[in-house]
C-alpha atoms as a PDB file:
ATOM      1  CA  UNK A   1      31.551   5.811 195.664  1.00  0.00           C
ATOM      2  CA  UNK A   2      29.278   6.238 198.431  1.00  0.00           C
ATOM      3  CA  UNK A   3      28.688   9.918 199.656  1.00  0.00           C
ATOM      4  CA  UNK A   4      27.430  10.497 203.479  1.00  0.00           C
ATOM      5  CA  UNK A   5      25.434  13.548 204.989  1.00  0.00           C
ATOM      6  CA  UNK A   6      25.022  13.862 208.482  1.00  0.00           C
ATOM      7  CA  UNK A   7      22.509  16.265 210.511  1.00  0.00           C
ATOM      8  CA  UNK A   8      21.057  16.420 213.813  1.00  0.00           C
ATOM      9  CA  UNK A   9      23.698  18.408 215.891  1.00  0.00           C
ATOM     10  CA  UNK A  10      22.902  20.902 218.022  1.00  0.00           C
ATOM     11  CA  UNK A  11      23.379  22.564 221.761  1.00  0.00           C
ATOM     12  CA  UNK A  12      21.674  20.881 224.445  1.00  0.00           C
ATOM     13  CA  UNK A  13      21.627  20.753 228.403  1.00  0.00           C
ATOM     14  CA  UNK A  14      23.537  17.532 230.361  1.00  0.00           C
ATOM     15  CA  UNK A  15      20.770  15.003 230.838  1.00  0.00           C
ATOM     16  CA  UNK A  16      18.949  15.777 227.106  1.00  0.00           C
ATOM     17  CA  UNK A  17      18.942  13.683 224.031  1.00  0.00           C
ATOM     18  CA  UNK A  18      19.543  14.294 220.605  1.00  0.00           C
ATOM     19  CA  UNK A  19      19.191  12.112 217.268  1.00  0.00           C
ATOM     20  CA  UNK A  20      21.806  12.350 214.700  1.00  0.00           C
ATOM     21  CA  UNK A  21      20.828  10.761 211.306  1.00  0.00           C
ATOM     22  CA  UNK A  22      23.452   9.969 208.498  1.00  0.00           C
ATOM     23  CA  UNK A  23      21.961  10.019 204.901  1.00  0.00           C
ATOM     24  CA  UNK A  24      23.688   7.748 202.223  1.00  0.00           C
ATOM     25  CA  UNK A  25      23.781   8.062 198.673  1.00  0.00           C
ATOM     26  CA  UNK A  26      25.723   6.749 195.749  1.00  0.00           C
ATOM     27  CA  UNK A  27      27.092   3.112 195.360  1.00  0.00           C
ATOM     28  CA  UNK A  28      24.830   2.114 198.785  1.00  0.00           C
ATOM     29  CA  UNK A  29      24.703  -1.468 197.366  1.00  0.00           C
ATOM     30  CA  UNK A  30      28.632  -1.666 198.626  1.00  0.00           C
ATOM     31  CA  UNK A  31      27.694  -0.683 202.270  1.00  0.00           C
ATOM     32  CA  UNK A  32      28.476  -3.707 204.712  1.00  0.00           C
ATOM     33  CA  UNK A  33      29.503  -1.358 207.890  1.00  0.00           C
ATOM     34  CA  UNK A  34      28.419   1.704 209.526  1.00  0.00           C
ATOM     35  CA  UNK A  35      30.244   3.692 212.303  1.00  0.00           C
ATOM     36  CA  UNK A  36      29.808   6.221 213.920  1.00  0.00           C
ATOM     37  CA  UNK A  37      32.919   8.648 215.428  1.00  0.00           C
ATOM     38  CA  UNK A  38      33.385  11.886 217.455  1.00  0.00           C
ATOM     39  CA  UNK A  39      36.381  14.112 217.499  1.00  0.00           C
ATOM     40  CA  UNK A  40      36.697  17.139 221.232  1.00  0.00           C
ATOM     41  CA  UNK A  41      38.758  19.606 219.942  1.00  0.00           C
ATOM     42  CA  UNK A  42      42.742  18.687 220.427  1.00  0.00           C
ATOM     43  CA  UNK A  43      41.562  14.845 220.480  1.00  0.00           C
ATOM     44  CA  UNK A  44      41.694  12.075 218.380  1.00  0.00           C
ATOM     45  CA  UNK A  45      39.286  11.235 215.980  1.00  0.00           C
ATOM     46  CA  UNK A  46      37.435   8.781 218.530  1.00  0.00           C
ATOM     47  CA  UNK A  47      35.005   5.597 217.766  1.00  0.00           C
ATOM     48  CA  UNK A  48      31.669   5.730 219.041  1.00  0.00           C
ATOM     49  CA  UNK A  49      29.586   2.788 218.008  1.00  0.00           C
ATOM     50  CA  UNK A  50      29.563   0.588 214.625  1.00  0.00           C
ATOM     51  CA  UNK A  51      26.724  -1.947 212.888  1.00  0.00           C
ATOM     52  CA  UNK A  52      26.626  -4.566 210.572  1.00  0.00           C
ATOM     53  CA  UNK A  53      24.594  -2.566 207.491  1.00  0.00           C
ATOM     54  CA  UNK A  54      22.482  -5.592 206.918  1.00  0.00           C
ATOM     55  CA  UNK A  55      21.260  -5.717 210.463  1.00  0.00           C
ATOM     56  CA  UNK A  56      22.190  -7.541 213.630  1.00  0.00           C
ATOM     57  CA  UNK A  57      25.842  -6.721 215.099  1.00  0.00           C
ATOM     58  CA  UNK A  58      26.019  -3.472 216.817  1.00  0.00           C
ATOM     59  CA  UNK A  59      29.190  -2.803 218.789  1.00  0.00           C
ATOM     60  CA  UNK A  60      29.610   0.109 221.386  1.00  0.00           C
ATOM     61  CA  UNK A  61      32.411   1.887 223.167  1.00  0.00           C
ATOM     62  CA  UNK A  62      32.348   1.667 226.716  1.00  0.00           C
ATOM     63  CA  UNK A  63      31.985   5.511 227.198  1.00  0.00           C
ATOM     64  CA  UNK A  64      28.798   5.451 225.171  1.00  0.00           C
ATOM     65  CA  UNK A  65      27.620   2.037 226.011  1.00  0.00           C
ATOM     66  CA  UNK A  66      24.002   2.356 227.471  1.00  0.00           C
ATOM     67  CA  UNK A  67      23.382   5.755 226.408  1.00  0.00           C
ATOM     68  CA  UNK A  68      23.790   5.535 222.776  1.00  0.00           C
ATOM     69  CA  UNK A  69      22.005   3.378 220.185  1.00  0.00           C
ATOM     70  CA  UNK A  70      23.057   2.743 216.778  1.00  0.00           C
ATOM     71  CA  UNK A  71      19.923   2.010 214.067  1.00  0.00           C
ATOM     72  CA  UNK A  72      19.072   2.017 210.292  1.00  0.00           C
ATOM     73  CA  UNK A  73      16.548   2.655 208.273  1.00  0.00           C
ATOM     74  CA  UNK A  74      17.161   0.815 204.721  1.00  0.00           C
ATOM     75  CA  UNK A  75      14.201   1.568 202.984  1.00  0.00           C
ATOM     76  CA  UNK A  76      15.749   5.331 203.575  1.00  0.00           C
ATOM     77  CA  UNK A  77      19.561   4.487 203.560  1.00  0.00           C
ATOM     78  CA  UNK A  78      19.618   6.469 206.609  1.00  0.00           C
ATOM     79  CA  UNK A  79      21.449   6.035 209.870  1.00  0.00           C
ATOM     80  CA  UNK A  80      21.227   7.139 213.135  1.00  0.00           C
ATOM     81  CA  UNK A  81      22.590   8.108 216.617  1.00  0.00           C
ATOM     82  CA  UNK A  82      20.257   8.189 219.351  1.00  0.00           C
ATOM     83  CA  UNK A  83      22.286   9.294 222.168  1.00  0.00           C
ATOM     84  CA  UNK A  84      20.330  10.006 225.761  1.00  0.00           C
ATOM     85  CA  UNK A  85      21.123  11.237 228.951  1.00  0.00           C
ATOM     86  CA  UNK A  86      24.035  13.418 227.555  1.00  0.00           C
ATOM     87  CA  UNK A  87      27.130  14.714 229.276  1.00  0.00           C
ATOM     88  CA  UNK A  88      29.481  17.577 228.625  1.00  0.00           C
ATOM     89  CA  UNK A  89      32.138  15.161 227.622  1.00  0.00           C
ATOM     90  CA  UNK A  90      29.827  13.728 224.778  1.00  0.00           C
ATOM     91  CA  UNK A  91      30.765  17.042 223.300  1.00  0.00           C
ATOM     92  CA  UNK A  92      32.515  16.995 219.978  1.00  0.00           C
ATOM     93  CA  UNK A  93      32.391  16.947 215.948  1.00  0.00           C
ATOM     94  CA  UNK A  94      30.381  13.569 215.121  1.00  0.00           C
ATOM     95  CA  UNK A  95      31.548  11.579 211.859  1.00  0.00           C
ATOM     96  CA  UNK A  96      29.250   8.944 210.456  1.00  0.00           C
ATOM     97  CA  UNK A  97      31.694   6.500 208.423  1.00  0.00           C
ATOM     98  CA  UNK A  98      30.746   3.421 205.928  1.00  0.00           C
ATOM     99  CA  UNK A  99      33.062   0.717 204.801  1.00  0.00           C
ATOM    100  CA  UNK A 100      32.793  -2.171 201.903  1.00  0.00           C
ATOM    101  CA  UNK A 101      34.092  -4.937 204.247  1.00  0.00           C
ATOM    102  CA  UNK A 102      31.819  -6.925 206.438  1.00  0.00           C
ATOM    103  CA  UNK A 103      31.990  -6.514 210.344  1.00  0.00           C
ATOM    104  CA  UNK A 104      34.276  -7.612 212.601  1.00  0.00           C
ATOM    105  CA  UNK A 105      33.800  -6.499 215.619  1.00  0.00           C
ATOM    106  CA  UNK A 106      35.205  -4.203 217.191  1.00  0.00           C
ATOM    107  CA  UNK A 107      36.235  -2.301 213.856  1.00  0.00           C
ATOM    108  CA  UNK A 108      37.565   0.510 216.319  1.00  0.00           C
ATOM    109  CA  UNK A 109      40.245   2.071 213.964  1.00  0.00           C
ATOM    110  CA  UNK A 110      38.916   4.763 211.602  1.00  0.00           C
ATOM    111  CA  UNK A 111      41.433   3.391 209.144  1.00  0.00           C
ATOM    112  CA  UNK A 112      38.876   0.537 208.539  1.00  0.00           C
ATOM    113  CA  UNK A 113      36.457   2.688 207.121  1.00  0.00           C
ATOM    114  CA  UNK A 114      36.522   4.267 203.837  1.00  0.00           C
ATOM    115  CA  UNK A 115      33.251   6.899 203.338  1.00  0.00           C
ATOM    116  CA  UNK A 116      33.020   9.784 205.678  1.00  0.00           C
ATOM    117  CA  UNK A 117      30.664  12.795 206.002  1.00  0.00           C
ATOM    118  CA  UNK A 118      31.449  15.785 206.506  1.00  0.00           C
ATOM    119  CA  UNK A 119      30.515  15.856 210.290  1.00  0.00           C
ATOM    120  CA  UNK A 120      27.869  17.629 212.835  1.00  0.00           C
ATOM    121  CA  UNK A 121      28.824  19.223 216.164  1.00  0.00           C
ATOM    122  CA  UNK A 122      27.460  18.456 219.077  1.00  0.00           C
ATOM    123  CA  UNK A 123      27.420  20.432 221.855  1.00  0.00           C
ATOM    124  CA  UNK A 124      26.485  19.351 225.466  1.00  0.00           C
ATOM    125  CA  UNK A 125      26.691  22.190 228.342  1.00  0.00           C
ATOM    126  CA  UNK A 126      26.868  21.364 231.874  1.00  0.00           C
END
């Protein structure tokens, strides 16, 4: 089992940036994915960005693509969401995700992931 903690939500102004982070523990060893997801209240559970865990592919949704950057730090087992220039419709309930299979791009579906955290809002006012 692999447990994931996220943090780094918060309320910011259109325009700012924030860093989420996404802390993993447990069975890490199995990790060969990591996702990121968002979820507006009365939406869908909505993909954001996913990476290859040992480094390398990265993979974006267009809505994000430019202004979000997905990273790692192994040494930490940490993972992170830099997301810049912010708009109100970036606002939602952000889900870091991890999955035993290897990447293959796009890996949109949150059905191809198995670990989830618990989530961090993000809110962006206009």
């Amino acid at each position: 089992q692999v447990q994931l903690v996220e943090s780094g939500g918060g309320l910011v102004q259109a325009g700012d940036s924030l860093r989420l982070s996404c802390a993993a523990s447990g069975s890490i060893f199995n990790i060969r994915k990591m996702g990121w997801f968002r979820q507006a209240p009365g939406n869908e559970r909505e993909f954001v960005a996913v990476m290859s865990w040992s480094g390398g592919a990265t993979y974006y949704a267009d809505s994000v693509k430019g202004r979000f950057t997905i990273s790692r730090d192994n040494a930490k087992n940490t993972a992170y969401l830099q997301m810049d220039s912010l708009k109100a419709e970036d606002t939602a309930v952000y889900y870091c995700a991890a999955d035993p299979a290897v990447l293959i791009v796009p890996a949109r579906s949150s059905t191809r992931y198995q670990w989830w955290g618990q989530g961090t809002q993000v809110t962006v006012s206009s």
